[in-house]
C-alpha atoms as a PDB file:
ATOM      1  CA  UNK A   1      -7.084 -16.963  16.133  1.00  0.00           C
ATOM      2  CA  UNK A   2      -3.448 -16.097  15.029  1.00  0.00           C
ATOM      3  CA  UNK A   3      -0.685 -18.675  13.573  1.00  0.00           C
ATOM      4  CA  UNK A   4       1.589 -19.549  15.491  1.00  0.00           C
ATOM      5  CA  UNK A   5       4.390 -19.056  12.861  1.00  0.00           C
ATOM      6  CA  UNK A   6       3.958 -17.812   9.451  1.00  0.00           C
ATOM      7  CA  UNK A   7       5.959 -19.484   6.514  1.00  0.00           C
ATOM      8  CA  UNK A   8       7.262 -18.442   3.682  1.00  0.00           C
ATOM      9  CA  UNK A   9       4.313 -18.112   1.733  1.00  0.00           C
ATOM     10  CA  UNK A  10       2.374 -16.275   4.242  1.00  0.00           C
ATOM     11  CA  UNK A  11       5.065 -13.310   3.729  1.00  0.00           C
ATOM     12  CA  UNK A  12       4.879 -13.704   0.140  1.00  0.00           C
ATOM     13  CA  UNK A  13       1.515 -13.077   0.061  1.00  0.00           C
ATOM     14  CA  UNK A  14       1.558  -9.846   2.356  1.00  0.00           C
ATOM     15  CA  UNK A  15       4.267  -8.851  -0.177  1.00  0.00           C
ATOM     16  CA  UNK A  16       2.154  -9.045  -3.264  1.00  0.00           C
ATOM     17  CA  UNK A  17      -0.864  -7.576  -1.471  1.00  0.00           C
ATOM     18  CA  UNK A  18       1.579  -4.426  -0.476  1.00  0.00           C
ATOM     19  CA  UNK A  19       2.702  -4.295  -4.084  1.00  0.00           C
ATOM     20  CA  UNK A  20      -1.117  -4.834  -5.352  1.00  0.00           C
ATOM     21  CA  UNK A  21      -2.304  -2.035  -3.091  1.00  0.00           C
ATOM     22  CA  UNK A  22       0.400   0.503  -3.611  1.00  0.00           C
ATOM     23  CA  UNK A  23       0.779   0.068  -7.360  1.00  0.00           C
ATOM     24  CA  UNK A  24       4.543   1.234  -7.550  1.00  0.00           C
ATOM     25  CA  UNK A  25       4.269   0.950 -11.077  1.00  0.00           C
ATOM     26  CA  UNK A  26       1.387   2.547 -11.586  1.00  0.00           C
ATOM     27  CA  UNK A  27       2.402   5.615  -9.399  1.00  0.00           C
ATOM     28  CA  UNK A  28       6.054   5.750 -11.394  1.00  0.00           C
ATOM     29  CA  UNK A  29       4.253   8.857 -14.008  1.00  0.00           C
ATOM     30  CA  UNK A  30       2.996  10.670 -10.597  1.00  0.00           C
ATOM     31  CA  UNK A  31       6.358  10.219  -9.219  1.00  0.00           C
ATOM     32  CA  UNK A  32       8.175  11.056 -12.844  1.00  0.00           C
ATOM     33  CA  UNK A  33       5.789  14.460 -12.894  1.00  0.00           C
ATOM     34  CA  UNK A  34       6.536  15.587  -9.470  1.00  0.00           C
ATOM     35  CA  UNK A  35      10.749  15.543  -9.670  1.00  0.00           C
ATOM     36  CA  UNK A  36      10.670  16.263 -13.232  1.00  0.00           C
ATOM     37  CA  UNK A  37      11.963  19.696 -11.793  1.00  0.00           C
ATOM     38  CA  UNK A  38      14.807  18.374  -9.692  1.00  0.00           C
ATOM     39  CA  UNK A  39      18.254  17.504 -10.276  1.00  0.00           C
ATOM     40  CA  UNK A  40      19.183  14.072 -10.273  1.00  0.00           C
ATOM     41  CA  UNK A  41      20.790  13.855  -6.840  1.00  0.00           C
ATOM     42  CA  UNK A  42      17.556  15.697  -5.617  1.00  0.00           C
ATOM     43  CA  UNK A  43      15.478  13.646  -6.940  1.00  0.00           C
ATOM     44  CA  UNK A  44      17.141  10.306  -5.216  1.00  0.00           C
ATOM     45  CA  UNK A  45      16.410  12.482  -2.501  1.00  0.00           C
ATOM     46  CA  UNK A  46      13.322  12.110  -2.757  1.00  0.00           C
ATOM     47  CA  UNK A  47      13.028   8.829  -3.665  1.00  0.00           C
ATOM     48  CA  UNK A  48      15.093   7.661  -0.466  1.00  0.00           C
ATOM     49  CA  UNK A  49      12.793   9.996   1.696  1.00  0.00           C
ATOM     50  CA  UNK A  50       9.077   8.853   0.118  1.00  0.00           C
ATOM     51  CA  UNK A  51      10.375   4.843   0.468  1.00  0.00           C
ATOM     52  CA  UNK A  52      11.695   5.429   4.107  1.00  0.00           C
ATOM     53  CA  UNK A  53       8.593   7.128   5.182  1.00  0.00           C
ATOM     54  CA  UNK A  54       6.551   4.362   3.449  1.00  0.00           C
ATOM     55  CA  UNK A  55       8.108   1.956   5.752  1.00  0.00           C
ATOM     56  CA  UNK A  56       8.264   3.993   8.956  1.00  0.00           C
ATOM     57  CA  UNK A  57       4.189   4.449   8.535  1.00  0.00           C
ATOM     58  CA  UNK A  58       3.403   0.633   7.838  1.00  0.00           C
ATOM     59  CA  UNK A  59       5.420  -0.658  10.504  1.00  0.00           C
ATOM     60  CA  UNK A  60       3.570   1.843  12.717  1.00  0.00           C
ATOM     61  CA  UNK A  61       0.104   0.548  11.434  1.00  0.00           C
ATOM     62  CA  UNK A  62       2.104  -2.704  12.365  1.00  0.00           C
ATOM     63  CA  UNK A  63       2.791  -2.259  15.665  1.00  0.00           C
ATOM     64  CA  UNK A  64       0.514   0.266  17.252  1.00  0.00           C
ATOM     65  CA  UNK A  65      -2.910  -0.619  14.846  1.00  0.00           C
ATOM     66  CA  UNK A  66      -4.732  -3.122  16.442  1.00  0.00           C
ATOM     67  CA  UNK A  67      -3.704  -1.059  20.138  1.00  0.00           C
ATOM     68  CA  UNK A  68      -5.660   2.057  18.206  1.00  0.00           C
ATOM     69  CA  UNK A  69      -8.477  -0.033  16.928  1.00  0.00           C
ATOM     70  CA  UNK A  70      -8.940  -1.326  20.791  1.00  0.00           C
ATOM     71  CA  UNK A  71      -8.757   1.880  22.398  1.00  0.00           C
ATOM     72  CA  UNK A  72     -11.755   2.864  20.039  1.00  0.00           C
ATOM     73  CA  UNK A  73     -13.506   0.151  20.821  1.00  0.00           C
ATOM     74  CA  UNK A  74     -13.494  -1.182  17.023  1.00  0.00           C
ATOM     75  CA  UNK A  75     -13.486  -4.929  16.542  1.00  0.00           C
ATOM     76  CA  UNK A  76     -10.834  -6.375  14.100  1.00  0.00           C
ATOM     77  CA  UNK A  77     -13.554  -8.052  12.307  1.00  0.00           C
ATOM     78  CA  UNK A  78     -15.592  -4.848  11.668  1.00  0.00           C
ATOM     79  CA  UNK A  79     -12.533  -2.988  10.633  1.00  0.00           C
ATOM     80  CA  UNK A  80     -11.352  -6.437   8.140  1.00  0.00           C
ATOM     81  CA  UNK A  81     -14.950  -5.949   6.858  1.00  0.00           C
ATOM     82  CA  UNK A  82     -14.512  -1.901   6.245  1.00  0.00           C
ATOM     83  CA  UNK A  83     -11.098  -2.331   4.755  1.00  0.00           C
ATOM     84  CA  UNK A  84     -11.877  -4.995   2.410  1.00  0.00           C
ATOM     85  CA  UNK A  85     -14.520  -2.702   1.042  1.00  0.00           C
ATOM     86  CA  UNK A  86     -11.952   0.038   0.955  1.00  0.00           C
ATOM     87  CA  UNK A  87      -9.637  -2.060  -0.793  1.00  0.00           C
ATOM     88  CA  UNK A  88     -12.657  -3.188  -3.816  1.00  0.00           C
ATOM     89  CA  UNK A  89     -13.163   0.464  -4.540  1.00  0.00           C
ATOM     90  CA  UNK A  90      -9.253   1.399  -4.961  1.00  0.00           C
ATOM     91  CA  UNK A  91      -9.019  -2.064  -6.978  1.00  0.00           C
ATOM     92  CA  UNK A  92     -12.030  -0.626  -9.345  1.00  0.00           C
ATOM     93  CA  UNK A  93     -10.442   2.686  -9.723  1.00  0.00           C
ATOM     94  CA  UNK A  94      -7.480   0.617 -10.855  1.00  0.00           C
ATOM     95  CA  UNK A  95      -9.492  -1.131 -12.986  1.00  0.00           C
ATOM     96  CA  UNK A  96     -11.118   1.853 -14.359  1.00  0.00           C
ATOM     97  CA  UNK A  97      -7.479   3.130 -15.299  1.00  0.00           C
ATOM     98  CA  UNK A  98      -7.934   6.682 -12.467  1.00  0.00           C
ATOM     99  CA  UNK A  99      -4.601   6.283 -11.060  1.00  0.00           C
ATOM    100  CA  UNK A 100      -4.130   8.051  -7.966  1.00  0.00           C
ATOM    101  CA  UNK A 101      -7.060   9.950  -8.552  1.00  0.00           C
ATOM    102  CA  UNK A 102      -8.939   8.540  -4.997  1.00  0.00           C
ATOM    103  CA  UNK A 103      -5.770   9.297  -3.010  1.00  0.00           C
ATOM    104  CA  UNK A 104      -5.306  12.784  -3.638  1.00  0.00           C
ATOM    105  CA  UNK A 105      -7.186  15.753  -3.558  1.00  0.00           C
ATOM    106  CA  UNK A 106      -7.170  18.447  -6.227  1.00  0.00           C
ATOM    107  CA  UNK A 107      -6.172  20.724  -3.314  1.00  0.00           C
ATOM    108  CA  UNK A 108      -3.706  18.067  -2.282  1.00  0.00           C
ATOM    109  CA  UNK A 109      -2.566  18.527  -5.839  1.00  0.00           C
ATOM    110  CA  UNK A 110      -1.953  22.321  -5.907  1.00  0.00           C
ATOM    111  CA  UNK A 111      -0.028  22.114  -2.566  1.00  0.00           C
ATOM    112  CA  UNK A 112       2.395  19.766  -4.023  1.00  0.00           C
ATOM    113  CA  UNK A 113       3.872  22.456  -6.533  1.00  0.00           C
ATOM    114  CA  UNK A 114       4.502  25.153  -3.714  1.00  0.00           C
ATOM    115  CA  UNK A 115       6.299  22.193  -1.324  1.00  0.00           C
ATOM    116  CA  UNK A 116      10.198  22.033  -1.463  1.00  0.00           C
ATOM    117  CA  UNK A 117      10.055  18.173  -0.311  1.00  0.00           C
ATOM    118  CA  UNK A 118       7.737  15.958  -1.598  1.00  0.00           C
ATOM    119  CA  UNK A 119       8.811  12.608  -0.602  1.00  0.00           C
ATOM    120  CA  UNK A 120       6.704  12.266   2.879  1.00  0.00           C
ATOM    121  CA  UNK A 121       3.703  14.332   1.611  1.00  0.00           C
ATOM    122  CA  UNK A 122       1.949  13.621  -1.053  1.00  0.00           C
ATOM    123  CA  UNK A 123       4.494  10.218  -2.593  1.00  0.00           C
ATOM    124  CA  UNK A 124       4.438   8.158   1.061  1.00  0.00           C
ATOM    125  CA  UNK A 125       0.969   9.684   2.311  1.00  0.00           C
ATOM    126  CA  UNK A 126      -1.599   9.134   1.091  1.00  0.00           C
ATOM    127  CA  UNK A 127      -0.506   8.275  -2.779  1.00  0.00           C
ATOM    128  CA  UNK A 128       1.941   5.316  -1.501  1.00  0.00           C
ATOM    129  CA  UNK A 129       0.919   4.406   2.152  1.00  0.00           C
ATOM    130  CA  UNK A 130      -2.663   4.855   1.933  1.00  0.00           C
ATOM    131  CA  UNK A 131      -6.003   3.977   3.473  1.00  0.00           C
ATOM    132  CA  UNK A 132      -5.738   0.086   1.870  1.00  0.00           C
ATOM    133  CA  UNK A 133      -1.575  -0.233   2.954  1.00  0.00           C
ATOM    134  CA  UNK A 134      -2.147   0.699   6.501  1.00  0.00           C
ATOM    135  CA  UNK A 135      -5.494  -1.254   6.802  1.00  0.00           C
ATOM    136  CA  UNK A 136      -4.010  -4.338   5.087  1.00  0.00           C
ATOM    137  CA  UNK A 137      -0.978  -4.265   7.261  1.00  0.00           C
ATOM    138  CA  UNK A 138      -3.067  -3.919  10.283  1.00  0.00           C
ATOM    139  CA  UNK A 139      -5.430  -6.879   9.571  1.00  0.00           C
ATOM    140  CA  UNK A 140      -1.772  -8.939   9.038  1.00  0.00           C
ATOM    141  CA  UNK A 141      -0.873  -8.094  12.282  1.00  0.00           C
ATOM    142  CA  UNK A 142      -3.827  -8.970  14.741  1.00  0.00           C
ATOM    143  CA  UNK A 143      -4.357 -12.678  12.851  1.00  0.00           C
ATOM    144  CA  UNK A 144      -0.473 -13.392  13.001  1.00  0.00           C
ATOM    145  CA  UNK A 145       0.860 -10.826  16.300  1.00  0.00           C
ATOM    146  CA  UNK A 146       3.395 -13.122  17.724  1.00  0.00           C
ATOM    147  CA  UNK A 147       7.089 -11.677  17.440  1.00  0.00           C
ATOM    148  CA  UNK A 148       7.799 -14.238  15.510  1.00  0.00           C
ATOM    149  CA  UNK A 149       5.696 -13.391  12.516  1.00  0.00           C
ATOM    150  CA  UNK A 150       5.792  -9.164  13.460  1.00  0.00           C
ATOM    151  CA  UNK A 151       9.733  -9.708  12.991  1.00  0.00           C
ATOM    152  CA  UNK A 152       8.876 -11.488   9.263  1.00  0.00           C
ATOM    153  CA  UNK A 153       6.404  -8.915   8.476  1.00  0.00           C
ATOM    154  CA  UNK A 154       8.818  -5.699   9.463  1.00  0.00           C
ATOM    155  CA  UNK A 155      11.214  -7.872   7.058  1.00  0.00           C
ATOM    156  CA  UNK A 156       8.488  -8.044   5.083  1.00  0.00           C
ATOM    157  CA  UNK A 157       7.878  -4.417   4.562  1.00  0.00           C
ATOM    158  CA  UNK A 158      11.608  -2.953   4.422  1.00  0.00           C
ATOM    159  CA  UNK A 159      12.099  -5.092   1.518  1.00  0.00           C
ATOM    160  CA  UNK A 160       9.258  -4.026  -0.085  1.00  0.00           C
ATOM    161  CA  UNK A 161      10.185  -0.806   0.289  1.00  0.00           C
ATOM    162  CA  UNK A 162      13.517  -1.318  -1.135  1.00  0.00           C
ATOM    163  CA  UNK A 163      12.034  -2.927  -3.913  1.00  0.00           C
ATOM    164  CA  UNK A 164       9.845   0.586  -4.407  1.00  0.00           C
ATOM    165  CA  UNK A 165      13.220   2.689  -3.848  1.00  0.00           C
ATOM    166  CA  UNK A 166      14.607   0.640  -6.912  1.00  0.00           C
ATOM    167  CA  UNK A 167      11.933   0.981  -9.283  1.00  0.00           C
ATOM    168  CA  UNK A 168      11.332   4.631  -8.636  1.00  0.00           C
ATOM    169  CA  UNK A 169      15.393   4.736  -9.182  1.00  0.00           C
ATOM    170  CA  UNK A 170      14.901   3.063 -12.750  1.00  0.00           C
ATOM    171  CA  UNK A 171      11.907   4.941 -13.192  1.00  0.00           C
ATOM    172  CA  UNK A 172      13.334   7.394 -16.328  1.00  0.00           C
ATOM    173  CA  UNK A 173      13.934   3.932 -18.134  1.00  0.00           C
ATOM    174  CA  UNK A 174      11.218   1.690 -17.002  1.00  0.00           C
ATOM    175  CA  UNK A 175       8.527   4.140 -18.528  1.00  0.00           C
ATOM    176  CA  UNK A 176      10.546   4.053 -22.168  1.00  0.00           C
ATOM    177  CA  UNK A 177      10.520   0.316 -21.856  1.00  0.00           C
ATOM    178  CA  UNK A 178       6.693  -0.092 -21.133  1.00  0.00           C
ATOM    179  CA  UNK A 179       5.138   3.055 -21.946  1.00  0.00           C
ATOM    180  CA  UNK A 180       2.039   4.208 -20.624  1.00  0.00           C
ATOM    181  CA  UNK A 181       0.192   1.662 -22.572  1.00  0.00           C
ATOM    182  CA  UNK A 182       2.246  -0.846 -20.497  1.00  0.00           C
ATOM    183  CA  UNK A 183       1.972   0.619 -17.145  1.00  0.00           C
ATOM    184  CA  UNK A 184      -1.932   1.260 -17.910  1.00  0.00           C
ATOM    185  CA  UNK A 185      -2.169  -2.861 -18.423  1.00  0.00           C
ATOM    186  CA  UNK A 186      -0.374  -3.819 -15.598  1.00  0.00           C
ATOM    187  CA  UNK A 187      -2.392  -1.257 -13.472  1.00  0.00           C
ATOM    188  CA  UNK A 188      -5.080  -3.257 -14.271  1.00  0.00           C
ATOM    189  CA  UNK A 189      -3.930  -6.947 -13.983  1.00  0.00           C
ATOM    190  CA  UNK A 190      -2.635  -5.375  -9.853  1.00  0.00           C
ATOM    191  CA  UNK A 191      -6.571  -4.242  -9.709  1.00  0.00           C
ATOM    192  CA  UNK A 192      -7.915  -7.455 -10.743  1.00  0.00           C
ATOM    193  CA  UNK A 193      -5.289  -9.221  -7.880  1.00  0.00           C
ATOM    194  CA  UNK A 194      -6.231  -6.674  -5.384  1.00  0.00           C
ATOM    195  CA  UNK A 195     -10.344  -6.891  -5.980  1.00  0.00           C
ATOM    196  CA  UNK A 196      -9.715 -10.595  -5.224  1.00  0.00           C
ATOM    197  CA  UNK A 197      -7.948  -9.774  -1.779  1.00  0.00           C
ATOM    198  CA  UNK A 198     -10.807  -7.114  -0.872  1.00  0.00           C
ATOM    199  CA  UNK A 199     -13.223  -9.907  -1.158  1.00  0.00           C
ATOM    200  CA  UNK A 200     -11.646 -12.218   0.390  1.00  0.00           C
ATOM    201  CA  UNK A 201     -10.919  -9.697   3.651  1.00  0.00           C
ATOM    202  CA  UNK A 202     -14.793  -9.015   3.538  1.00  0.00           C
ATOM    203  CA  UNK A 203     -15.882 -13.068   3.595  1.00  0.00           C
ATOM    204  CA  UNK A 204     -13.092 -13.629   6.515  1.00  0.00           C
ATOM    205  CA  UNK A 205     -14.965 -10.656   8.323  1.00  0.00           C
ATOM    206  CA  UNK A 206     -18.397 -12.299   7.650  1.00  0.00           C
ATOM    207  CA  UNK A 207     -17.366 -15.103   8.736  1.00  0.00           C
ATOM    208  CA  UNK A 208     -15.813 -14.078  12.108  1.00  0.00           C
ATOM    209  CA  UNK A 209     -18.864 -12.236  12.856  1.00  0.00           C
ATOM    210  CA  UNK A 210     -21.989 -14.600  11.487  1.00  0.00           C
ATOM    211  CA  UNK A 211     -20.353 -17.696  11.761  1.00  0.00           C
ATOM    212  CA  UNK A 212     -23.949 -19.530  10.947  1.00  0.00           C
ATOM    213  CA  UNK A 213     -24.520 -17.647   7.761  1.00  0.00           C
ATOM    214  CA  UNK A 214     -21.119 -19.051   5.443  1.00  0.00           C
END
């Protein structure tokens, strides 16, 4: 059953699953290596374009998800079960220290060099908005799917995406201060926070569909 209304801490904590899942941080040396080739004012570009797109595609998986899951005949449950498990094995490769590596192809990777615009493919999909985003943001939106709470969650995910669009703005000076050492830990400590949101995705999913056996 959904909430009736959401509150504060609800949004909160669909904000620090986003960030968990995404990994801005984490993603700032991909994003450094890509526009180390552009000009400054091309890469902002860029910047604006990848954050944009990131929030255009998540309040699409918003919106229309649950409709898409429906039309395939895919319970919510099964797919809370099947993202949860998605979401473990990106937390692991987190863990593990493979950034980006399981959201990108090493043909992916060679088309990136010959593209003139990289902010919608690869940065927003998949390295940004990936499989675990768009599967988190749909599970929000079928337990909470009044207006109410879809307004607070569109809020929700613009200002996340702002926050992105200012860290990949700092991002020349943000790697001096932490280094890769520093983005490597907190890589890890966002894995560790998102393992712990996989699981609990896969118990709710259990639950909804052997409600004898937890």
């Amino acid at each position: 059953m959904s909430q009736s209304v959401l509150d504060f801490s609800g949004y909160i904590k669909f904000f620090i699953g986003l960030f968990a899942l995404v990994n801005p941080i984490g993603i700032l040396p991909v994003f450094i290596g890509m526009t180390s080739y552009q000009t400054a004012p091309a890469r902002e570009k860029t910047n604006v374009t990848a954050n944009f797109s990131v929030a255009i595609i998540l309040c699409c998986s918003l919106f229309f998800g649950d409709m898409i899951l429906r039309l395939f005949g895919i319970s919510i449950d099964s797919f809370r079960i099947a993202g949860g498990i998605l979401v473990v094995t990106i937390a692991m490769s987190m863990i593990s220290g493979k950034i980006g590596q399981d959201k990108q192809n090493k043909q992916e990777k060679t088309e990136t060099a010959n593209r003139e615009s990289i902010g919608v493919v690869p940065l927003a999909l998949p390295l940004m908005a990936g499989p675990g985003a768009i599967s988190s943001t749909i599970v929000w939106s079928s337990r909470y799917h009044s207006w109410e709470n879809l307004l607070g969650l569109t809020l929700t995910i613009v200002f996340f995406a702002f926050c992105c669009w200012l860290l990949f703005r700092a991002a020349p000076l943000v790697m001096r201060l932490l280094g890769q050492t520093g983005i490597n830990v907190i890589t890890r400590i966002m894995g560790l926070l998102l393992m712990s949101l996989g699981i609990e995705f896969i118990i709710n999913g259990i639950k909804a569909i052997f409600p004898g056996l937890l």
